[in-house]
N, C-alpha and C. Protein backbone atom coordinates (compact mmCIF):
# COMPACT_ATOMS: atom_id res chain seq x y z
N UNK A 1 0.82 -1.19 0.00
CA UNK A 1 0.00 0.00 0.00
C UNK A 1 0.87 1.27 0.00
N UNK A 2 1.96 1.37 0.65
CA UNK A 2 2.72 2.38 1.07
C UNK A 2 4.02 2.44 0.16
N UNK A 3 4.47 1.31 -1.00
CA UNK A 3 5.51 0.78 -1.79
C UNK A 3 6.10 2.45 -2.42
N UNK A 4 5.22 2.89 -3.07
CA UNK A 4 5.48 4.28 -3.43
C UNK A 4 6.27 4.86 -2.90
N UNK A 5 5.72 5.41 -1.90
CA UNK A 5 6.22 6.48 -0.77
C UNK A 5 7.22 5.84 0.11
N UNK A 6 7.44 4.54 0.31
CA UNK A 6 8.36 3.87 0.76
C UNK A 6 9.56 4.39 -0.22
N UNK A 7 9.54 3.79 -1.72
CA UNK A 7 10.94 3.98 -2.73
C UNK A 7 10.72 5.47 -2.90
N UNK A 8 10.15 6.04 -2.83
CA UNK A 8 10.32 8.08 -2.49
C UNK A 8 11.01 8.32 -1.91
N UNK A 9 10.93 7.76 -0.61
CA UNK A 9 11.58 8.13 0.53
C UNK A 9 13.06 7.41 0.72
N UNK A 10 13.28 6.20 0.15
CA UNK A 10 14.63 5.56 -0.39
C UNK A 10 15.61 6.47 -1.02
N UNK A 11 14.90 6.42 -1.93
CA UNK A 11 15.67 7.33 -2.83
C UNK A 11 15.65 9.00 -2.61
N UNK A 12 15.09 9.88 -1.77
CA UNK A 12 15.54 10.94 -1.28
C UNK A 12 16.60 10.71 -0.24
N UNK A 13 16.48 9.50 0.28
CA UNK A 13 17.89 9.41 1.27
C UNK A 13 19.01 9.51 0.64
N UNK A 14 18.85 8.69 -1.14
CA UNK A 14 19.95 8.28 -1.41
C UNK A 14 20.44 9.05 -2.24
N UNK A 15 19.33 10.31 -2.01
CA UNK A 15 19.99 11.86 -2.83
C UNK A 15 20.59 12.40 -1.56
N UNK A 16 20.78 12.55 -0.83
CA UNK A 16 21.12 13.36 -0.04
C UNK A 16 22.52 13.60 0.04
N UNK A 17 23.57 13.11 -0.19
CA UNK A 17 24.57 13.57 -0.27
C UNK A 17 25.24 13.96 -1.69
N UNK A 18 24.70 13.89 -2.85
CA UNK A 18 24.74 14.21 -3.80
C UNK A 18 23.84 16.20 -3.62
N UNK A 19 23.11 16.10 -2.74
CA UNK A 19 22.34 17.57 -2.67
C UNK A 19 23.35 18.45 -2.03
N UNK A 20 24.10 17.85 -0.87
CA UNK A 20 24.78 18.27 -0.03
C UNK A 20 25.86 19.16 -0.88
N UNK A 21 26.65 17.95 -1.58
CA UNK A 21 27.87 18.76 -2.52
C UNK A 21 27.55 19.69 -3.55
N UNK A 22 26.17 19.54 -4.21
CA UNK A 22 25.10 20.67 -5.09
C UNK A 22 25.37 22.05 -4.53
N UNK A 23 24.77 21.61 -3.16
CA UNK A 23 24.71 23.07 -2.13
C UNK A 23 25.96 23.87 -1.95
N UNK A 24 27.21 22.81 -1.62
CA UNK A 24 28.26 22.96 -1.28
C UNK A 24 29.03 23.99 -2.58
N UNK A 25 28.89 23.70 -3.71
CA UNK A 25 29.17 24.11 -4.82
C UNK A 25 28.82 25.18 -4.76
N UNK A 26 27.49 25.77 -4.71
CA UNK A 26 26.55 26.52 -5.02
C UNK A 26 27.44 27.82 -3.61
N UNK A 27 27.01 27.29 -2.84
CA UNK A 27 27.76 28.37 -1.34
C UNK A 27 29.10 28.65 -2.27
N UNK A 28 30.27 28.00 -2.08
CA UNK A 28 31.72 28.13 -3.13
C UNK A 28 31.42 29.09 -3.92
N UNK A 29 30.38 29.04 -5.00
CA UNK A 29 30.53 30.41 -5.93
C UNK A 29 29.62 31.87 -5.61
N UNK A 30 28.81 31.76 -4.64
CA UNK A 30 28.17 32.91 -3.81
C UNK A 30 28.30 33.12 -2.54
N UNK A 31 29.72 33.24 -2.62
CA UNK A 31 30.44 33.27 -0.79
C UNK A 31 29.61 34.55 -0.32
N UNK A 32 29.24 35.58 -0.93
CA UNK A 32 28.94 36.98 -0.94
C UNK A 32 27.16 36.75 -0.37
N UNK A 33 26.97 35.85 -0.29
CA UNK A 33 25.53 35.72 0.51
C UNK A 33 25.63 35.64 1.53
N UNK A 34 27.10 35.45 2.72
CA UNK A 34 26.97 35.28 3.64
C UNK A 34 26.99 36.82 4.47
N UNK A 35 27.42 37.68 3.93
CA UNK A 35 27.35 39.12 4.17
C UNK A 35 25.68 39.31 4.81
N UNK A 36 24.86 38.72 5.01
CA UNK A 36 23.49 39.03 5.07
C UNK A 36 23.20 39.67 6.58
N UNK A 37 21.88 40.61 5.88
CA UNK A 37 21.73 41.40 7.12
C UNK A 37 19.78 40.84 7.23
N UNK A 38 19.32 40.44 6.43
CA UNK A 38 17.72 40.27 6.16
C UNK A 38 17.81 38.56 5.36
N UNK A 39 16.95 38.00 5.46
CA UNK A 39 16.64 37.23 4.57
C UNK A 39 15.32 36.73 4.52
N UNK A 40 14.65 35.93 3.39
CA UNK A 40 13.04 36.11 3.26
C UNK A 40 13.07 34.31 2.44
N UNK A 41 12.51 33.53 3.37
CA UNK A 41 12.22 32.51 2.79
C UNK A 41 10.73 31.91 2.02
N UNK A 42 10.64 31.97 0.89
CA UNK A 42 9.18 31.61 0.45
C UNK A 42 9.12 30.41 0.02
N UNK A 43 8.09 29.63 0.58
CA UNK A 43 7.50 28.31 0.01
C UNK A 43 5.79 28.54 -0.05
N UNK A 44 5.46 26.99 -0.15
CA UNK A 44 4.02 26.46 -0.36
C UNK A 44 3.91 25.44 -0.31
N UNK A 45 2.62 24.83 -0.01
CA UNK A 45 2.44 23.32 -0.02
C UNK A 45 3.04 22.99 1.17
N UNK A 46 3.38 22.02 1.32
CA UNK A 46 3.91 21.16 2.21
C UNK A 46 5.21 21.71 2.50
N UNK A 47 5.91 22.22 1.46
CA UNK A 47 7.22 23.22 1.83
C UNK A 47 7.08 24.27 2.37
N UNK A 48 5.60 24.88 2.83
CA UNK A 48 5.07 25.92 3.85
C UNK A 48 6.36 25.68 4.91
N UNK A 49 6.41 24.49 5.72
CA UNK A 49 6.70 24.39 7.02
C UNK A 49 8.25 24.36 6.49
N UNK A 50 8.93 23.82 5.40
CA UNK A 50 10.05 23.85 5.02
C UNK A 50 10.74 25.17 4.98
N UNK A 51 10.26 26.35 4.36
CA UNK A 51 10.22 28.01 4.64
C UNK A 51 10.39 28.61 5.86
N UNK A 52 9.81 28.26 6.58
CA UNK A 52 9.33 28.55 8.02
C UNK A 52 10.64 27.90 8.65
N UNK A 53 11.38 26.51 8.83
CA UNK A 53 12.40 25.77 9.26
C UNK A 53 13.42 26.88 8.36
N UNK A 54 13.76 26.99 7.15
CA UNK A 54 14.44 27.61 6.48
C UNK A 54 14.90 29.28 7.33
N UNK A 55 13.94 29.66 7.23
CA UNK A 55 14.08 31.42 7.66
C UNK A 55 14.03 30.80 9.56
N UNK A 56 14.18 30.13 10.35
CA UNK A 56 14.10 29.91 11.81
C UNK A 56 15.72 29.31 11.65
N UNK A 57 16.05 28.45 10.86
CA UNK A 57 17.43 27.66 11.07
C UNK A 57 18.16 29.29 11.01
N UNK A 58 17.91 29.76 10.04
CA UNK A 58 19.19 31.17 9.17
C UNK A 58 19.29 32.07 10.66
N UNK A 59 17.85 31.93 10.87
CA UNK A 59 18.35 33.33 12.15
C UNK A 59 19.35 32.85 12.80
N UNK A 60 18.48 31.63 13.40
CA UNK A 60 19.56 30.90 14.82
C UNK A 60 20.96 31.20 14.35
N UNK A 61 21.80 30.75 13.29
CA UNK A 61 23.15 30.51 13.27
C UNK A 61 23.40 32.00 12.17
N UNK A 62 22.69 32.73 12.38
CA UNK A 62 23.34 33.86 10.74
C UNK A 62 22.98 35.33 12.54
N UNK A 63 21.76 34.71 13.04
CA UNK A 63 21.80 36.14 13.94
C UNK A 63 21.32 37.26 13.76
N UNK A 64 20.42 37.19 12.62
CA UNK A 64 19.76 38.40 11.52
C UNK A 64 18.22 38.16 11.56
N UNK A 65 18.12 39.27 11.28
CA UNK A 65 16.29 39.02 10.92
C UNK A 65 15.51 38.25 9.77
N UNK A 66 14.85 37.68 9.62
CA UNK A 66 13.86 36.69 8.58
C UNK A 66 13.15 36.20 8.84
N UNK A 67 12.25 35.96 7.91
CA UNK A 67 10.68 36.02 8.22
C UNK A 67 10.98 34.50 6.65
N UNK A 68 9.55 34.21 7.05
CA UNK A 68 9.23 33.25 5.59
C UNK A 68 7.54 33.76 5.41
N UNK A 69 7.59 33.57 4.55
CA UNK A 69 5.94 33.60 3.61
C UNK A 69 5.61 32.58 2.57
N UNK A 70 4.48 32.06 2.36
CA UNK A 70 3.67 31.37 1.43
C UNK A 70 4.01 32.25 0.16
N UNK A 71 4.09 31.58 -0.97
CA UNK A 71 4.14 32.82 -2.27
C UNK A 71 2.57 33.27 -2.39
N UNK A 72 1.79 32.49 -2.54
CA UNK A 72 0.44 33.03 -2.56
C UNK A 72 0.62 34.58 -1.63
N UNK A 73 1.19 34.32 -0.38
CA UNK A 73 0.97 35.94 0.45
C UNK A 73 1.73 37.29 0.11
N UNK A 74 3.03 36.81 -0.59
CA UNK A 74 4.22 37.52 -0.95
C UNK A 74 3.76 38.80 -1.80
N UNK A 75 3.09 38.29 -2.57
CA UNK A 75 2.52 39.72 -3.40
C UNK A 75 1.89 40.41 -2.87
N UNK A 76 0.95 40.52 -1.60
CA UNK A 76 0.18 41.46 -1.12
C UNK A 76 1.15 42.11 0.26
N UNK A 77 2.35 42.75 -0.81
CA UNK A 77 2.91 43.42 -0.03
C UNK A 77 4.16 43.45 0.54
N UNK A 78 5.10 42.16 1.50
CA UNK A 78 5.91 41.74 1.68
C UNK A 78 6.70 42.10 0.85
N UNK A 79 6.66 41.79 -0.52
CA UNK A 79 7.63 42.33 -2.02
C UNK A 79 7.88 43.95 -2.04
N UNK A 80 7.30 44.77 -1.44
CA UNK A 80 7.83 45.68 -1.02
C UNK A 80 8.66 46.17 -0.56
N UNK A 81 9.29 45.12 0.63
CA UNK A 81 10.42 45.40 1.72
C UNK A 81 11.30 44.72 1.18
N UNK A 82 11.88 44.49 -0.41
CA UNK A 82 12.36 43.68 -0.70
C UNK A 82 13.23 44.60 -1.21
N UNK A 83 14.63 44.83 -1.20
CA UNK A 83 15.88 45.34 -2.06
C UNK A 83 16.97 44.88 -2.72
N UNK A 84 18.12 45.95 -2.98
CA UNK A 84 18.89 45.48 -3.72
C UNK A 84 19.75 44.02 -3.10
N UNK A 85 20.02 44.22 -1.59
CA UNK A 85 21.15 43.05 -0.51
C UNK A 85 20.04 42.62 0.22
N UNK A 86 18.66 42.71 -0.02
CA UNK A 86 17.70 40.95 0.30
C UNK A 86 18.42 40.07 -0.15
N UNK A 87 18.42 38.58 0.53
CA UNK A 87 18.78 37.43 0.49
C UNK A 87 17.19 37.15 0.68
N UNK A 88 17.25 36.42 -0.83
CA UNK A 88 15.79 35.66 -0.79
C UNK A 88 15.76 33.96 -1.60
N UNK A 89 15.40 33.48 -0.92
CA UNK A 89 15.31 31.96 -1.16
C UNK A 89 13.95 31.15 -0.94
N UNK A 90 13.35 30.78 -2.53
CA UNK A 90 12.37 30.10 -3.19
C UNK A 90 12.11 28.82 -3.21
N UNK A 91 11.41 28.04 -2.43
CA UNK A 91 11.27 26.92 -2.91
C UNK A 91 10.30 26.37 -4.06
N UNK A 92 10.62 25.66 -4.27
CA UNK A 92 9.83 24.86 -5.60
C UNK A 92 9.83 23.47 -5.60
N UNK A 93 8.26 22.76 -5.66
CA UNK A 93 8.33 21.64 -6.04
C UNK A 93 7.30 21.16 -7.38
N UNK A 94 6.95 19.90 -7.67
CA UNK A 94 5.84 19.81 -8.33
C UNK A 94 4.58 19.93 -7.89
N UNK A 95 4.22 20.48 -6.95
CA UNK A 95 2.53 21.30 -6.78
C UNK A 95 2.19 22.71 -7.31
N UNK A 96 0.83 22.49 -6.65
CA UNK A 96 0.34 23.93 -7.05
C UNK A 96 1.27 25.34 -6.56
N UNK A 97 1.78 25.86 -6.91
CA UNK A 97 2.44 27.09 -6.89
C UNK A 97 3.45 27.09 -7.31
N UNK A 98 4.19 26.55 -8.19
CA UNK A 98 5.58 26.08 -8.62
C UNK A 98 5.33 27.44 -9.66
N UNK A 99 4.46 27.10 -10.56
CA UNK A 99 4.83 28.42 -11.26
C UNK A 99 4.60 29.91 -11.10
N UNK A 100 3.75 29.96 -10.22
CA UNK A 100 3.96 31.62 -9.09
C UNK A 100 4.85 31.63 -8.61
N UNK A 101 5.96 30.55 -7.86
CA UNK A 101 7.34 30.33 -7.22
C UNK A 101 8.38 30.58 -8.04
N UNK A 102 8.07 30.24 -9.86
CA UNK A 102 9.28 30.68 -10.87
C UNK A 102 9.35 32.04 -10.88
N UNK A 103 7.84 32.41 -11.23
CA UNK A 103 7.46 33.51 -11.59
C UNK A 103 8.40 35.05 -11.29
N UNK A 104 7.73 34.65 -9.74
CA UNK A 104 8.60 35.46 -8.71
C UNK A 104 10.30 35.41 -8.84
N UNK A 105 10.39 34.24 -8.60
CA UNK A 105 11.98 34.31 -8.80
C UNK A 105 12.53 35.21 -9.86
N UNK A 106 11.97 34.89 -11.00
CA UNK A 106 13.01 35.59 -12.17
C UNK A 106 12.33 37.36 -12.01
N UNK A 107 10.90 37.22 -11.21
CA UNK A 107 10.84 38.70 -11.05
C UNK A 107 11.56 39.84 -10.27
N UNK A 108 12.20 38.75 -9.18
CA UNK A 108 13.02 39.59 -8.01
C UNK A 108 14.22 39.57 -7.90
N UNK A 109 14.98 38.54 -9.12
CA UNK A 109 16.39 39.21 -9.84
C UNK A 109 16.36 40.65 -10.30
N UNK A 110 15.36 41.29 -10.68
CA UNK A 110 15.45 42.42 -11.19
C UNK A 110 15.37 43.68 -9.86
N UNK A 111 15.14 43.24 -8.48
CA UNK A 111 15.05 43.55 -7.58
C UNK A 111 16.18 43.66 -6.70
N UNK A 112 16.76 42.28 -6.46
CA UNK A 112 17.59 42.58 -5.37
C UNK A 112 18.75 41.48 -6.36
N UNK A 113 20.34 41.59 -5.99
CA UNK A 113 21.31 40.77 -6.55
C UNK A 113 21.42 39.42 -6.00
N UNK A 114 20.56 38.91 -4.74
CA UNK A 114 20.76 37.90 -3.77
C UNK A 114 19.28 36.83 -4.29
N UNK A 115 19.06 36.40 -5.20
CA UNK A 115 17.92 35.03 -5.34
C UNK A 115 17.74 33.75 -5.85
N UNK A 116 17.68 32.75 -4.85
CA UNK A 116 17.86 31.60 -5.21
C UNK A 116 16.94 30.73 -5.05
N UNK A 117 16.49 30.37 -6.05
CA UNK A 117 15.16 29.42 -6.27
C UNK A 117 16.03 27.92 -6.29
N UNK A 118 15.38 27.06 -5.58
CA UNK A 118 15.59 25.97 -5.06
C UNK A 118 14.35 25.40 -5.73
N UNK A 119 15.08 24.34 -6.62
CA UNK A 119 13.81 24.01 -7.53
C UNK A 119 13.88 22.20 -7.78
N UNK A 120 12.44 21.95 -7.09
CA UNK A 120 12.68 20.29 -7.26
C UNK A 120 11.90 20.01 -8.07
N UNK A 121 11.17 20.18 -8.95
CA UNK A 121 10.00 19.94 -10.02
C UNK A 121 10.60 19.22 -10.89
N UNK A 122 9.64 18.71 -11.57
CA UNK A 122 9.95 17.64 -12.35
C UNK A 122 10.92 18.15 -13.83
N UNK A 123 10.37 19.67 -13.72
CA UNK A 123 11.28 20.39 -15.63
C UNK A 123 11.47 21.51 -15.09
N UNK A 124 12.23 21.49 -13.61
CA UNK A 124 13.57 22.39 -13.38
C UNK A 124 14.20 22.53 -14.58
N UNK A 125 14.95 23.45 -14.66
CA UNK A 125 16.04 23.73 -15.23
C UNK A 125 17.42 24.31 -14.41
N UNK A 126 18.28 23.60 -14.37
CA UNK A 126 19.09 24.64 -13.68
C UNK A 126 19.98 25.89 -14.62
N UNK A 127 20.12 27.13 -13.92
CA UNK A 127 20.29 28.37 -14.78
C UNK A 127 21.33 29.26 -13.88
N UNK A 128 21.70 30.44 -13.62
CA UNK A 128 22.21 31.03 -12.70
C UNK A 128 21.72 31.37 -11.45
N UNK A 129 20.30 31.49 -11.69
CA UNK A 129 19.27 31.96 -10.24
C UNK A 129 18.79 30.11 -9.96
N UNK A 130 18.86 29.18 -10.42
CA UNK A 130 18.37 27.91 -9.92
C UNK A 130 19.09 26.89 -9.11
N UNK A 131 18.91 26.26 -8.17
CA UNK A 131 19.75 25.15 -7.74
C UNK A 131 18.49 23.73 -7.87
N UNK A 132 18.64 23.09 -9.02
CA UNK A 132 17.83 22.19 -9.37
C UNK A 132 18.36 20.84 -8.32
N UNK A 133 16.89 20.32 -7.63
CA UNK A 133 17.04 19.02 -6.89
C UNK A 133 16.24 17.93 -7.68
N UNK A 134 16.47 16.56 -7.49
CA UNK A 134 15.56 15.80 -7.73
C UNK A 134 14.17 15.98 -7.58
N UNK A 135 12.81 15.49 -8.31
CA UNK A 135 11.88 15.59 -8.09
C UNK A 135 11.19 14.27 -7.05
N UNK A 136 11.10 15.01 -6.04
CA UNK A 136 9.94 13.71 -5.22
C UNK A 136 8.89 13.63 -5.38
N UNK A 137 7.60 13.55 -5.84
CA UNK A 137 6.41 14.04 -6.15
C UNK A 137 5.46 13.73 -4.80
N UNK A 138 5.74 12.41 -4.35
CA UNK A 138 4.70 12.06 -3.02
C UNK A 138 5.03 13.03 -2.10
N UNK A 139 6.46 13.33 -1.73
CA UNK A 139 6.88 14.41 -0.24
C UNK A 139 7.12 15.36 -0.82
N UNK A 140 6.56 15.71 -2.35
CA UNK A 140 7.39 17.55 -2.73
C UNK A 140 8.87 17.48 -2.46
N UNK A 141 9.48 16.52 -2.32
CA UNK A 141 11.10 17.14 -2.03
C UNK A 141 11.29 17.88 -0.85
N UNK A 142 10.70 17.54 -0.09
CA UNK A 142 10.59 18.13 1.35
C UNK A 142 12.28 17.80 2.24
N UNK A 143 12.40 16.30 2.28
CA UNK A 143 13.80 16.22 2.87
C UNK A 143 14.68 16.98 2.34
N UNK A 144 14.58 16.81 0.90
CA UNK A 144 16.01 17.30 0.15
C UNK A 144 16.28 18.70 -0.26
N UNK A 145 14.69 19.04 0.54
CA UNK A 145 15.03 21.45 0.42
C UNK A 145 15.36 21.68 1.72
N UNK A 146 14.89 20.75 2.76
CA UNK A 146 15.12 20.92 4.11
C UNK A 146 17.20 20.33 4.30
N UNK A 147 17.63 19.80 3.33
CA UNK A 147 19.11 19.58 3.39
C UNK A 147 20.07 21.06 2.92
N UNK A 148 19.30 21.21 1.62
CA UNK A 148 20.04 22.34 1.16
C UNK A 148 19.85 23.32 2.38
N UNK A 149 18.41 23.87 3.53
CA UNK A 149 18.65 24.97 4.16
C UNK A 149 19.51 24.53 4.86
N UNK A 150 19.79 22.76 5.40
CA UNK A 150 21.07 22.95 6.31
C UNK A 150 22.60 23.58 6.40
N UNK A 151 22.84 23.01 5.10
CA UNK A 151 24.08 23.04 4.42
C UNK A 151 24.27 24.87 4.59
N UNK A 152 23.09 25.48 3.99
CA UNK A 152 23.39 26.83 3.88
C UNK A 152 23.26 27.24 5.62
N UNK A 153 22.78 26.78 6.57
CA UNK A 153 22.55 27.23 7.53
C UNK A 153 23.95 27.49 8.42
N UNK A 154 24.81 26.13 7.90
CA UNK A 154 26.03 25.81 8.54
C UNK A 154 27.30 26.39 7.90
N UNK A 155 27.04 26.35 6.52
CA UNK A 155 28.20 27.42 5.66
C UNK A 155 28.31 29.21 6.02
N UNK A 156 27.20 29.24 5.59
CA UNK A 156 27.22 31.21 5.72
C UNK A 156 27.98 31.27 7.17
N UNK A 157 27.65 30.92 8.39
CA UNK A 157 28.42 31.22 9.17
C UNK A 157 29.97 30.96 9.58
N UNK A 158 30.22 29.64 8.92
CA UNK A 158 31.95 29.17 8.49
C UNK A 158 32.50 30.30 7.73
N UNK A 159 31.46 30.54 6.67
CA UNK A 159 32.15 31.57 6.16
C UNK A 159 32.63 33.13 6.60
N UNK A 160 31.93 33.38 7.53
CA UNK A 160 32.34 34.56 8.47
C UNK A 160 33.12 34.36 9.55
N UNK A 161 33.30 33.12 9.81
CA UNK A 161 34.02 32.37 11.26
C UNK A 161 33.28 33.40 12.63
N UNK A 162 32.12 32.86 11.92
CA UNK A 162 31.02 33.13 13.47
C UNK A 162 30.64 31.55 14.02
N UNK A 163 30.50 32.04 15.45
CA UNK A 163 30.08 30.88 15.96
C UNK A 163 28.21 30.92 15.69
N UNK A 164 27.79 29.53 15.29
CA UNK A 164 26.54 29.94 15.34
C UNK A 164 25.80 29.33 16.56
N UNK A 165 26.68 29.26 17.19
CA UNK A 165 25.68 28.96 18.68
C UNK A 165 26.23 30.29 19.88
N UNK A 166 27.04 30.77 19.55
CA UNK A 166 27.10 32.29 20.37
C UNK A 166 25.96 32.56 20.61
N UNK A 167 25.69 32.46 22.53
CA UNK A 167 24.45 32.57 23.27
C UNK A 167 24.05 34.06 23.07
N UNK A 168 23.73 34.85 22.05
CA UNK A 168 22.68 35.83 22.19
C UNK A 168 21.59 35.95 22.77
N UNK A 169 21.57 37.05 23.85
CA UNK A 169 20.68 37.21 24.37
C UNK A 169 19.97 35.58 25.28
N UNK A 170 20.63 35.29 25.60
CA UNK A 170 21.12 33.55 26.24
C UNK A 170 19.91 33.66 27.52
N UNK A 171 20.14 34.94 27.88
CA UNK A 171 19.15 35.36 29.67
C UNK A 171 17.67 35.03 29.23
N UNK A 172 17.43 35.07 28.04
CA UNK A 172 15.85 35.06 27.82
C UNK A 172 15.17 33.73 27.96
N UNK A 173 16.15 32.46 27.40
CA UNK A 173 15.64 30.93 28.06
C UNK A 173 15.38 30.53 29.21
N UNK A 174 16.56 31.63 29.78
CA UNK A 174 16.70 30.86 31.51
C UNK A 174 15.37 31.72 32.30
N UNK A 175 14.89 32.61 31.78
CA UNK A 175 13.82 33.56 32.20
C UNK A 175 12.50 32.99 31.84
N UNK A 176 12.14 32.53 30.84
CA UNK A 176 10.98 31.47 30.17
C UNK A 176 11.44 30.00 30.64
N UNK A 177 12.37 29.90 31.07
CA UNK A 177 12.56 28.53 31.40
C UNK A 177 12.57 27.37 30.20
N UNK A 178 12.70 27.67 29.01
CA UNK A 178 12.99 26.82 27.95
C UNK A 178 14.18 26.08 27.98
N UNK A 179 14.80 26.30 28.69
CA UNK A 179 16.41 25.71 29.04
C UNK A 179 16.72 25.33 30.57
N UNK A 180 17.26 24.04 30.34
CA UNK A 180 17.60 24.11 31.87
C UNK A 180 19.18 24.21 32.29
């Protein structure tokens, strides 16, 4: 019953280190993203929560402000606060919004110099603004966009030789008690 989504899920494992060195590549020739002061993660679908992990991992270890949005929401407004040194990062899979997700992308090269569409669909292309992944169709490529935000989560800050666990503002756990 589950055979599908079982070999989906096989075989996104057995992308995963092939995504890793993708990413790895990709960081190597845009060392200049780690300079970031903002960043804006957009997904949909099931990569909603992937966006959301995306723009929550970046703060923790980058230390900057970011937010994520649905693309459906992005146009009513958000695209406003968007400039030339936004760092903005697109996901894409094969569902509904993939092509409002291109759309945007190639619209907000003309916007800011920092955009990278992360694209797992089935007729990706990879281009200068794309980092093409395998297509999963049952999980959207959910593991393998949630690898690339790692990779980037853990590079940008190597690349500044910041620590990304430097306790900022550290007093506020022990005050909420989220930490023991």
């Amino acid at each position: 019953e589950y055979t599908g989504l079982d070999n989906e899920l096989e075989a996104s494992v057995a992308s995963v280190a092939g995504v890793i060195e993708k990413t790895i590549a990709w960081v190597n020739d845009h060392q200049d993203w780690a300079n970031m002061h903002d960043l804006t993660v957009i997904g949909y679908g099931n990569n909603y929560a992937t966006a959301m992990e995306g723009s929550l991992k970046l703060l923790e270890t980058m230390s900057i402000a970011s937010m994520f949005i649905d693309i459906e929401e992005f146009s009513h407004g958000t695209h406003r606060a968007m400039h030339k040194d936004s760092r903005i990062v697109l996901l894409a899979s094969d569902s509904e919004g993939k092509e409002d997700t291109r759309v945007t992308a190639k619209y907000l090269q003309n916007v800011s110099d920092y955009v990278l569409l992360v694209d797992a669909g089935s007729d990706a292309k990879e281009d200068e603004l794309t980092l093409v992944l395998p297509c999963m169709k049952e999980t959207e490529s959910s593991l393998l966009l949630v690898v690339v935000i790692q990779v980037l989560s853990v590079a940008f800050p190597e690349l500044l030789d910041k620590d990304p666990n430097y306790p900022y503002n550290q007093d506020l756990t022990t005050i909420i008690k989220t930490r023991v």
